[in-house]
Protein backbone atom coordinates (compact mmCIF):
# COMPACT_ATOMS: atom_id res chain seq x y z
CA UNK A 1 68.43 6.86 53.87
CA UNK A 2 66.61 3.79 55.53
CA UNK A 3 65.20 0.60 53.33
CA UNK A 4 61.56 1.95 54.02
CA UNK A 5 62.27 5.31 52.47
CA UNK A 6 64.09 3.73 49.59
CA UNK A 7 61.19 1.62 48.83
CA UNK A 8 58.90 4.50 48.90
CA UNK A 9 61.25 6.46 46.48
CA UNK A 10 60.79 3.07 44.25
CA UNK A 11 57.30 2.96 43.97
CA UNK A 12 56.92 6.72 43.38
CA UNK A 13 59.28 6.60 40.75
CA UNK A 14 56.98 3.40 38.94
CA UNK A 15 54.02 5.33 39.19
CA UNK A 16 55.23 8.25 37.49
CA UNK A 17 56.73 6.73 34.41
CA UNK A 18 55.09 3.31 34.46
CA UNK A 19 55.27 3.36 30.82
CA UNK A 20 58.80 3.49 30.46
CA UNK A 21 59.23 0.55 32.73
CA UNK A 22 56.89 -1.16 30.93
CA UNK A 23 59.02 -0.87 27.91
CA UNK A 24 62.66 -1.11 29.93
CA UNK A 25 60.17 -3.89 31.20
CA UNK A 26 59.28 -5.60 27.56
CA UNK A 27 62.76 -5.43 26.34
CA UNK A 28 64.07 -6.82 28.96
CA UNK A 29 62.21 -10.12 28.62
CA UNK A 30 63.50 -9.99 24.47
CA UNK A 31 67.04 -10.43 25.69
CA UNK A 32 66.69 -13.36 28.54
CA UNK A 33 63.72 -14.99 27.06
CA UNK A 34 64.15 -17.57 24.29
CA UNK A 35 62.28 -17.16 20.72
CA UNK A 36 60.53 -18.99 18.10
CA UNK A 37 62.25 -19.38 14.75
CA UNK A 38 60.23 -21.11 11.90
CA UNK A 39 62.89 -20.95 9.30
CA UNK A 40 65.39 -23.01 10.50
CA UNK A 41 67.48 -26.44 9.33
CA UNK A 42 64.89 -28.54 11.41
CA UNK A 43 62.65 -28.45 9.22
CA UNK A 44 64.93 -30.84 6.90
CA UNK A 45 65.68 -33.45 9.66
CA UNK A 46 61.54 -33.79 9.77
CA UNK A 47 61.35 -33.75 5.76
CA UNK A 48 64.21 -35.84 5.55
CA UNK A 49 62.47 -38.71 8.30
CA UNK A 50 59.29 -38.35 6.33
CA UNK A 51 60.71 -38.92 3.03
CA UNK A 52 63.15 -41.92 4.18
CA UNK A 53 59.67 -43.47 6.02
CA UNK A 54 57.41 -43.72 2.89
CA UNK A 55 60.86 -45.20 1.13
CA UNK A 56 60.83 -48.00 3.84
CA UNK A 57 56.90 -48.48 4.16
CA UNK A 58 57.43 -49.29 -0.22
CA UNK A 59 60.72 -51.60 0.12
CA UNK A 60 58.83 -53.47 3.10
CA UNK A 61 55.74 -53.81 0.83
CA UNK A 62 57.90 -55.06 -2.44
CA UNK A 63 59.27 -57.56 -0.54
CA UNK A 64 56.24 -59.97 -0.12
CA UNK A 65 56.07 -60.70 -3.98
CA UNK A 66 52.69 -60.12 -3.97
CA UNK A 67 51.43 -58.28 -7.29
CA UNK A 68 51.86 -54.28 -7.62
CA UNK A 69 49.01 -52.23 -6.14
CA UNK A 70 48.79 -54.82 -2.98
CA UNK A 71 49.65 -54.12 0.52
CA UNK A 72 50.86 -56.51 3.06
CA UNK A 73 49.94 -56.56 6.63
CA UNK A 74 54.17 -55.19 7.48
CA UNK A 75 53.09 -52.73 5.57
CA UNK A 76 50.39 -51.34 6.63
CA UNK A 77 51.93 -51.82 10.27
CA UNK A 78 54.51 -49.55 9.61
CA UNK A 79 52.85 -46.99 8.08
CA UNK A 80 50.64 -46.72 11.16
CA UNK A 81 53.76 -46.74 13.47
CA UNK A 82 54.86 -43.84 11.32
CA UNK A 83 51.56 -42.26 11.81
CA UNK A 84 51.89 -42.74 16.10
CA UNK A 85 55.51 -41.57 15.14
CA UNK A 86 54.69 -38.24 13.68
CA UNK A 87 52.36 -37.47 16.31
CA UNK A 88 54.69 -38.08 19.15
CA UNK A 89 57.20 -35.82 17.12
CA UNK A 90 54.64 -33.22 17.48
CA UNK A 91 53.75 -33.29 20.58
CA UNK A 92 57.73 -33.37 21.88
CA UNK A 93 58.00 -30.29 19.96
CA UNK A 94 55.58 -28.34 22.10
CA UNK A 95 57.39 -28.07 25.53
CA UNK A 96 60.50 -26.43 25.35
CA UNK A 97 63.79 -28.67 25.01
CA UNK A 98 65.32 -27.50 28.08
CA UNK A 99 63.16 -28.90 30.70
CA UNK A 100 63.56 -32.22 29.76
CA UNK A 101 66.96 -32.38 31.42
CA UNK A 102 64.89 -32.44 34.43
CA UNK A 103 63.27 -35.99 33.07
CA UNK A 104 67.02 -37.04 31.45
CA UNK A 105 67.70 -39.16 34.62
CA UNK A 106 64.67 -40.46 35.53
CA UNK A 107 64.25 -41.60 31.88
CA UNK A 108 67.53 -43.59 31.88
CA UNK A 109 66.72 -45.42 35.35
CA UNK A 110 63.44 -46.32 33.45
CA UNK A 111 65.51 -47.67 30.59
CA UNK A 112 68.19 -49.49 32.65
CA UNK A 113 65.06 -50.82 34.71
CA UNK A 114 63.65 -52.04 31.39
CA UNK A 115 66.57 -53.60 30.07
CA UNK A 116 67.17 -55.39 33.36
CA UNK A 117 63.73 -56.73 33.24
CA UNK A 118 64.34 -58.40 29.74
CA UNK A 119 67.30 -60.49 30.94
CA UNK A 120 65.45 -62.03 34.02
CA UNK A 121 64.69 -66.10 32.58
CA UNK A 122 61.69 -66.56 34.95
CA UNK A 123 59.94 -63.80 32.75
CA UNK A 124 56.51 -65.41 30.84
CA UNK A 125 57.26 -65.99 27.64
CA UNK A 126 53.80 -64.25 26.97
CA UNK A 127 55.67 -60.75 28.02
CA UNK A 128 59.17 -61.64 27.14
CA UNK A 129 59.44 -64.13 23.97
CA UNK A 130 62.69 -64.84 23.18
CA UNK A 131 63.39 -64.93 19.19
CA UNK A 132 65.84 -65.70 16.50
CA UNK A 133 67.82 -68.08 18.39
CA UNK A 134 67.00 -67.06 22.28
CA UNK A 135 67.20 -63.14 21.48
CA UNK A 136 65.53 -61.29 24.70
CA UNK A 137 64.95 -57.77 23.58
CA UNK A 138 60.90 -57.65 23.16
CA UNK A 139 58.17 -56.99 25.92
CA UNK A 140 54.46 -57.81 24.94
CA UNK A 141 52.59 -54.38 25.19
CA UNK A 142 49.18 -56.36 23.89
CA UNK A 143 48.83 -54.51 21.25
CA UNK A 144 52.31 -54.87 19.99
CA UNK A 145 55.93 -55.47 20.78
CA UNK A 146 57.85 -52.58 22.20
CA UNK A 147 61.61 -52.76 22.13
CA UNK A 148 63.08 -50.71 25.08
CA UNK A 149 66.89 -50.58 23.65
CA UNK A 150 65.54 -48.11 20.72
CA UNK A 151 64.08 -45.66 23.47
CA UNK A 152 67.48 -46.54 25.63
CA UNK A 153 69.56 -44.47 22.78
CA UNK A 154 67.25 -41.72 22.92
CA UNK A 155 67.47 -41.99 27.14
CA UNK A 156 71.33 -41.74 26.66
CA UNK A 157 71.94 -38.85 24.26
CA UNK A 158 69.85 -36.77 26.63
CA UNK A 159 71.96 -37.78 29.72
CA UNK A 160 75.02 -37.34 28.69
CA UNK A 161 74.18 -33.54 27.13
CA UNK A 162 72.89 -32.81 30.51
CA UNK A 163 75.62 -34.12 32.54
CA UNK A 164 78.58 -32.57 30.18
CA UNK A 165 76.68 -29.15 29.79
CA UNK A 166 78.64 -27.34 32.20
CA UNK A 167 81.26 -29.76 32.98
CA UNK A 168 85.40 -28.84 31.99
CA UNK A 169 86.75 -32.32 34.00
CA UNK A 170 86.35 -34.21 30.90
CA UNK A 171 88.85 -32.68 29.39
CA UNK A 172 91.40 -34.73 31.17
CA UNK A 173 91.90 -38.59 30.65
CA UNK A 174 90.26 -39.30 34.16
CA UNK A 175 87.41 -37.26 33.44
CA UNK A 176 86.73 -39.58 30.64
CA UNK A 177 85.60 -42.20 33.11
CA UNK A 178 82.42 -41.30 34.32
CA UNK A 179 80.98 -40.38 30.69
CA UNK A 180 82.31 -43.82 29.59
CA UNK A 181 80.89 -45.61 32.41
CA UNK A 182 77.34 -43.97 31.64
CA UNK A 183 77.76 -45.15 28.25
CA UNK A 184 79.01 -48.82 29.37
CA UNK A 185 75.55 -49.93 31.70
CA UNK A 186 73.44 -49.78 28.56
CA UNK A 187 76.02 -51.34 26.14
CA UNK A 188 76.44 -54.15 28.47
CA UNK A 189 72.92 -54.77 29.10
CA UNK A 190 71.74 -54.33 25.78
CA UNK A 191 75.13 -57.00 24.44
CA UNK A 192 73.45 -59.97 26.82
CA UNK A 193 70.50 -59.56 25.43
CA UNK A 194 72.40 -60.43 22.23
CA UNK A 195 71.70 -56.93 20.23
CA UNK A 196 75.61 -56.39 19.22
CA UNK A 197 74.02 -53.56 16.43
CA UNK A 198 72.35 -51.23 19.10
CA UNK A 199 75.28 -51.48 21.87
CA UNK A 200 77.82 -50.56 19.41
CA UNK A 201 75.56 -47.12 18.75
CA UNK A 202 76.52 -46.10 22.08
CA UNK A 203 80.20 -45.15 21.74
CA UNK A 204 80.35 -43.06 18.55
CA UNK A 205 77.54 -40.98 19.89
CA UNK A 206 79.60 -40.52 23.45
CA UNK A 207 82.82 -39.76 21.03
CA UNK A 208 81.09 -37.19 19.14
CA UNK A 209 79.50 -35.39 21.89
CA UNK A 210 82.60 -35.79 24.18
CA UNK A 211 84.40 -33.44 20.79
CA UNK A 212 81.53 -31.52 20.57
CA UNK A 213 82.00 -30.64 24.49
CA UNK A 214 85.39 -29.25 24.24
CA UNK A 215 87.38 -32.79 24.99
CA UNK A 216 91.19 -33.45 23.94
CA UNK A 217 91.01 -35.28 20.99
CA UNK A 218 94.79 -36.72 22.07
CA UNK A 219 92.71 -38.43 24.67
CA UNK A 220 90.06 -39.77 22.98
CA UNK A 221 92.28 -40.96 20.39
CA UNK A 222 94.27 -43.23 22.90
CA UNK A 223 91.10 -44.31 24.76
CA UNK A 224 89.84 -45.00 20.65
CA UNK A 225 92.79 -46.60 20.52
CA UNK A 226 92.94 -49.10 23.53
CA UNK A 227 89.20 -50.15 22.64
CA UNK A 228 90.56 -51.22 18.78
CA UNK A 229 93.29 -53.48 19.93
CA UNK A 230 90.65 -54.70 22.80
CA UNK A 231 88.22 -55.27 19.94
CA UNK A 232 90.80 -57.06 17.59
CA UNK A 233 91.88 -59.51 20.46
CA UNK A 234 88.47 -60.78 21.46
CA UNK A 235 88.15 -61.04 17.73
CA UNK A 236 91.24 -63.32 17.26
CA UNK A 237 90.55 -65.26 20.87
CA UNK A 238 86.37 -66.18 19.89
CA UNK A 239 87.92 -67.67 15.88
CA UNK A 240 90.47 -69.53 17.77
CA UNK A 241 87.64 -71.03 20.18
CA UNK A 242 85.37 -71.43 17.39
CA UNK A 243 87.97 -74.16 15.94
CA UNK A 244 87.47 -75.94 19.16
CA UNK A 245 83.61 -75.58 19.25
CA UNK A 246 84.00 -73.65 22.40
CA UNK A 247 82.36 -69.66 22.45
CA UNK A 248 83.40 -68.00 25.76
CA UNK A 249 83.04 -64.15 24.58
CA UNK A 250 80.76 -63.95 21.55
CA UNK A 251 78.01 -66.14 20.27
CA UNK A 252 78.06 -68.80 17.99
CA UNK A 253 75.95 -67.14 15.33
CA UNK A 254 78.32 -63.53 15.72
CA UNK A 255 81.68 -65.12 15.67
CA UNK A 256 79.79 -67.45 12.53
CA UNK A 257 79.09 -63.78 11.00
CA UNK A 258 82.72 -62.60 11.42
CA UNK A 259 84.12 -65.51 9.76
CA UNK A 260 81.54 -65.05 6.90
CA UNK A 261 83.22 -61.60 5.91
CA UNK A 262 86.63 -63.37 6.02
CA UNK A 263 85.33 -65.71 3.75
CA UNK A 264 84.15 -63.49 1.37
CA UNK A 265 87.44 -61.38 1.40
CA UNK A 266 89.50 -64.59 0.78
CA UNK A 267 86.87 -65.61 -2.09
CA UNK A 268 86.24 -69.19 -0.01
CA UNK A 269 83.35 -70.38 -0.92
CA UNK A 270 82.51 -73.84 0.74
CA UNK A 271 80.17 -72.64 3.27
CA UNK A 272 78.31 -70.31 0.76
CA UNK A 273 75.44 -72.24 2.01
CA UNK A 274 74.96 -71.68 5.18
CA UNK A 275 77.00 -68.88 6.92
CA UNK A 276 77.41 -67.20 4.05
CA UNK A 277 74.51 -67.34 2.66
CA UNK A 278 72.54 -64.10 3.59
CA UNK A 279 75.78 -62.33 2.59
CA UNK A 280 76.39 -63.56 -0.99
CA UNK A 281 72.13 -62.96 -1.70
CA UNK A 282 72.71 -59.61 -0.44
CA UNK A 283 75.52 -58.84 -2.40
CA UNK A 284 73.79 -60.24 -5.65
CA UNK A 285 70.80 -57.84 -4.81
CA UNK A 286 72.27 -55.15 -4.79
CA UNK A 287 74.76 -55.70 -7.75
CA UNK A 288 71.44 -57.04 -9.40
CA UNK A 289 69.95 -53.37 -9.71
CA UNK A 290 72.50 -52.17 -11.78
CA UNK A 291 72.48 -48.40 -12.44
CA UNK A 292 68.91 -47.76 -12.28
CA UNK A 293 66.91 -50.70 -10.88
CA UNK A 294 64.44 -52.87 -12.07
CA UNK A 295 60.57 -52.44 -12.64
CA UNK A 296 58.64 -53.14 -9.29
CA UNK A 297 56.94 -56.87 -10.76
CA UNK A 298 60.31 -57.94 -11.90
CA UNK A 299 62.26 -56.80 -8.77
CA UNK A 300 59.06 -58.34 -6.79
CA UNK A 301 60.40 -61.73 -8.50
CA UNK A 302 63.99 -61.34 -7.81
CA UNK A 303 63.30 -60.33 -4.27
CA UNK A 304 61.46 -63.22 -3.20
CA UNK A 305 63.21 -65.85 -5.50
CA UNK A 306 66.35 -64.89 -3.92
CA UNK A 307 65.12 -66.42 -0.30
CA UNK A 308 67.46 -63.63 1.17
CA UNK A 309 66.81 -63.74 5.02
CA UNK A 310 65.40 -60.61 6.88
CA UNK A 311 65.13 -58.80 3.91
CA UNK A 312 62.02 -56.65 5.11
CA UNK A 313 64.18 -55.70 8.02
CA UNK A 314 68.35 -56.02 8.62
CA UNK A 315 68.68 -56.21 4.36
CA UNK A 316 66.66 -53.60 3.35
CA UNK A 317 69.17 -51.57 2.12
CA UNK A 318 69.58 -54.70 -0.90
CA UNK A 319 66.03 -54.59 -1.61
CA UNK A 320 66.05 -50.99 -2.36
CA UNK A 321 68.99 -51.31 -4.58
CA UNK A 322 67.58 -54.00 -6.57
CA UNK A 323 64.22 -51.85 -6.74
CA UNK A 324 66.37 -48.34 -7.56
CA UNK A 325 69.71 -49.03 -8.62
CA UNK A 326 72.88 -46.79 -8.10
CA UNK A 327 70.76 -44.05 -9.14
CA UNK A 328 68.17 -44.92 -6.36
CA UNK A 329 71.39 -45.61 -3.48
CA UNK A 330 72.71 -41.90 -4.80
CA UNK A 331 69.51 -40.44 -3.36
CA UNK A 332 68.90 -42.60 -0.58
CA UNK A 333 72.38 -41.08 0.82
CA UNK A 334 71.29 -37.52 0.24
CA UNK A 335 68.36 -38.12 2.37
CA UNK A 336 70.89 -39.68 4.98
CA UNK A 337 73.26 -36.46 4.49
CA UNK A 338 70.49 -33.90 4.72
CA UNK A 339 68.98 -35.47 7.93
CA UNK A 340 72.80 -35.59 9.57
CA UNK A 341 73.88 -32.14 7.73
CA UNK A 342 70.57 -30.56 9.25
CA UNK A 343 71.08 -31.97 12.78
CA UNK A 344 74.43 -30.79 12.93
CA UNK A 345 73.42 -27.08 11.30
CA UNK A 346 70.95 -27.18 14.11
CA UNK A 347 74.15 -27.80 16.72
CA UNK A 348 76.25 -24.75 15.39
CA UNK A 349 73.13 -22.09 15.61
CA UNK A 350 72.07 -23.59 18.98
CA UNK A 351 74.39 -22.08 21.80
CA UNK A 352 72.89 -23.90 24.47
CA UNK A 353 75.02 -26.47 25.85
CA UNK A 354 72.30 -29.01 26.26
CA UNK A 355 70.54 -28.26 22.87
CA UNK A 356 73.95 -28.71 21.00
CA UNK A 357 74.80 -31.80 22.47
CA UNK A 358 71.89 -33.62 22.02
CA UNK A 359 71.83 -32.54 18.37
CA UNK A 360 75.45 -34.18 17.85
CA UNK A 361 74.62 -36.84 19.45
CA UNK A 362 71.48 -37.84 17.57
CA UNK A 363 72.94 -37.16 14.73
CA UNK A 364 75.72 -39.54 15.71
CA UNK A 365 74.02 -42.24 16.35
CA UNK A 366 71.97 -42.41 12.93
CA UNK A 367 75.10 -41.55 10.63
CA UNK A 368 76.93 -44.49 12.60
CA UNK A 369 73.81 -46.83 12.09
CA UNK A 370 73.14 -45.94 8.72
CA UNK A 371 76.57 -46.54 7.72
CA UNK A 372 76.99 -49.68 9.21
CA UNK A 373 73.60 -50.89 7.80
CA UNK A 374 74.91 -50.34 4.41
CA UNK A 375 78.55 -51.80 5.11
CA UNK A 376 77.51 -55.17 6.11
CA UNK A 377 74.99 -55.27 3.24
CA UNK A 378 77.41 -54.80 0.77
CA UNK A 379 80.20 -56.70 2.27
CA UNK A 380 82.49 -54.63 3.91
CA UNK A 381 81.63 -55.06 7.61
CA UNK A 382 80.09 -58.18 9.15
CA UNK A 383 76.40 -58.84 9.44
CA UNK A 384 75.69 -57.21 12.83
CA UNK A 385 71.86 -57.49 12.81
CA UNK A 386 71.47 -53.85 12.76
CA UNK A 387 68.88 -51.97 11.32
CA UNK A 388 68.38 -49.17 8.48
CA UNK A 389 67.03 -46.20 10.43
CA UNK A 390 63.98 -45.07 9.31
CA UNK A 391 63.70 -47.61 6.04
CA UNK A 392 63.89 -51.03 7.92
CA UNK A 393 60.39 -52.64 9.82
CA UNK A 394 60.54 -52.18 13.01
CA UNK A 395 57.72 -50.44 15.27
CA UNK A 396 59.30 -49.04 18.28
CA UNK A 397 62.36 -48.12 15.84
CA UNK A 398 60.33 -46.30 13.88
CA UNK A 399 58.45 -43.66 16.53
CA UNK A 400 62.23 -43.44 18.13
CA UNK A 401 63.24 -42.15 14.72
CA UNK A 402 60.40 -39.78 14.97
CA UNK A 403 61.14 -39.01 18.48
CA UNK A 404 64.55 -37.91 17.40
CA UNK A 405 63.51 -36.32 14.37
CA UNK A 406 60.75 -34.16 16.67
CA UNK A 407 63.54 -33.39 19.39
CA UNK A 408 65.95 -31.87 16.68
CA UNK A 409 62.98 -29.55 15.23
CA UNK A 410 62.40 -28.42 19.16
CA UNK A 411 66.01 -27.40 19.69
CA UNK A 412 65.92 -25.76 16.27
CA UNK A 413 62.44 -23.75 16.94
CA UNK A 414 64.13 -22.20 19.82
CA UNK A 415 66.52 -19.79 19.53
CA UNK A 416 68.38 -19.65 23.37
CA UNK A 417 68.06 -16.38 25.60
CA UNK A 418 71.22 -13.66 24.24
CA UNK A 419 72.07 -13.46 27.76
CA UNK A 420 72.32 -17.90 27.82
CA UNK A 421 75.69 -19.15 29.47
CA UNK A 422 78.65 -19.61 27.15
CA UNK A 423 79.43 -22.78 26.75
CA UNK A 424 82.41 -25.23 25.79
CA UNK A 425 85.03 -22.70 25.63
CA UNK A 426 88.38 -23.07 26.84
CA UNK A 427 91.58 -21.56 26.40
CA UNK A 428 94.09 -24.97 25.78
CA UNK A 429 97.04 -22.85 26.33
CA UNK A 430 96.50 -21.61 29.52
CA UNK A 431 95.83 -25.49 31.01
């Protein structure tokens, strides 16, 4: 039988029982095509963001001692970023996740681009103003400041997912390379600018999707392991030069920040004045709140009387413990938990490689910056200038929050194809 009469035999066959490929037709499109699903652990990642917003738009308010029922001008500011936030979140939720691994690239050479441009010195200080103590990490949008390290972390997550979707060669210590070099341009460019918070964001999201992806953990554990003792001997080397006024790896004001923590660990006091200072008024803040806070005027007083530096911004976390106590701190971490525990929910329905990935990773980065916000508040890691997501001022910070918040409800609105590509499994023992 020739093609032509083949195809004939085809096409009479379709016209005589066009109904039953219509429906051989329909359910075929069920199994490869993707579907929506409203009930799903997104929706507490959004509720979560939400909630922890209005907490930070109050806390940012409180802490201009101005009398209760007034609103400052960082207020109102971030509640409007929060409104530009939510919207964005919305409208990333309407095209479907998947197709912006086609923009993952192009997105990170926009970053890198951006982060470039803030390090070059013959920049206008009308676009690029450095700030606290030459820090280049703003460019002058007109109608505000954008910060393009915040949208950088976003840029990354999505890489990496779409580069280890498929990929098994990370699964030996060579193939760590590559993901670690992706991870390296940013962190570099974004630790000149100085932002030592943001860069270290980087690596536990790369760890925690490099797990997620299938990699030996015997391997990341050594690589983990090499980066400590790196970390511990730039440490030692920048205190020793500090003694001899000289600061060859870190700043003056980080290694200033690293000797503050010592301080406070070996109860030395004498320079509770001035490196210590934002440390010990943080401390007292939050001890200050006791087990269930303080009425807003009298926690207005204490706020402001306390002179503690930054405190609508890098100390929030002590301004809401003075306001809400241990009681208050006990829910704030809930919120935290539900927004990580829901990302991560969203990464064990989602079978997609891509989808999963970036979930982790998200979820990563704000359980890592969260964490380390709080630590360094309280004294137990040094002052690293680094925000409390959603809760701290910050405008770009802010919408990113959203952005990831948004990007986490898409994944988890969109349940993949049953006939998707397995992913991430691999038999160890036959390697």
């Amino acid at each position: 039988m020739n093609p032509r009469q083949i195809s004939d035999l085809v096409t009479l066959h379709q016209r005589t029982s066009g109904r039953f490929d219509l429906e051989n037709e329909t359910r075929a499109r069920a199994v490869t095509r993707s579907s929506i699903v409203w009930w799903q652990p997104g929706w507490l990642v959004m509720l979560s963001t939400i909630m922890l917003c209005l907490v930070g738009v109050y806390c940012i308010n409180i802490t201009s001692g101005l009398g209760t029922g007034e609103w400052t001008r960082t207020a109102f500011r971030q509640g409007v970023f929060a409104i530009i936030g939510m919207v964005g979140a919305a409208l990333l939720v309407v095209p479907h996740y998947r197709r912006m691994i086609h923009f993952s690239w192009p997105l990170a050479a926009l970053m890198i681009a951006l982060l470039i441009f803030l390090l070059i010195p013959f920049i206008p200080e009308s676009i690029v103003r450095p700030r606290n103590g030459g820090a280049r990490r703003w460019i002058n949008i007109g109608i505000t400041e954008f910060q393009p390290s915040e949208l950088a972390k976003i840029a990354f997550v999505l890489v990496m997912a779409s580069y280890l979707r498929f990929r098994r060669n990370h699964r030996s210590i060579r193939g760590l390379f590559l993901p670690s070099l992706i991870a390296f341009v940013p962190m570099a460019l974004i630790l000149v600018q100085p932002d030592l918070g943001t860069a270290v964001l980087f690596m536990p999201a790369l760890v925690a999707m490099l797990i997620a992806a299938g990699a030996k953990l015997r391997h990341l554990f050594s690589a983990l392991g090499l980066s400590a003792v790196f970390a511990i001997v730039v440490v030692v080397l920048s205190l020793f030069f500090a003694q001899q006024n000289e600061y060859p790896l870190l700043r003056p004001h980080q290694v200033d920040r690293i000797a503050a923590l010592i301080d406070q660990f070996e109860g030395d006091e004498r320079h509770i004045q001035d490196r210590g200072f934002q440390g010990k008024q943080a401390i007292t803040l939050v001890g200050a709140g006791g087990i269930a806070g303080h009425p807003e005027p009298y926690a207005r007083a204490l706020i402001v009387f306390s002179g503690l530096p930054e405190r609508h911004n890098d100390m929030i976390f002590a301004v809401f413990a003075n306001r809400f106590g241990l009681i208050g701190i006990m829910v704030l971490l809930v919120l935290y938990a539900a927004w990580v525990g829901g990302a991560l929910w969203v990464a064990a329905m989602c079978r997609d490689p891509f989808g999963r990935l970036v979930c982790v990773g998200l979820a990563a980065m704000v359980a890592t910056q969260a964490g380390v916000n709080i630590g360094m508040t309280i004294g137990l890691l040094p002052i690293t200038g680094m925000t409390l997501p959603f809760v701290s001022y910050g405008g770009t910070s802010l919408v990113a929050g959203f952005l990831m918040a948004g990007l986490i409800l898409n994944i988890a609105l969109r349940r993949p194809a049953y006939l998707s590509r397995k992913s991430f499994e691999f038999d160890d023992d036959a390697e």
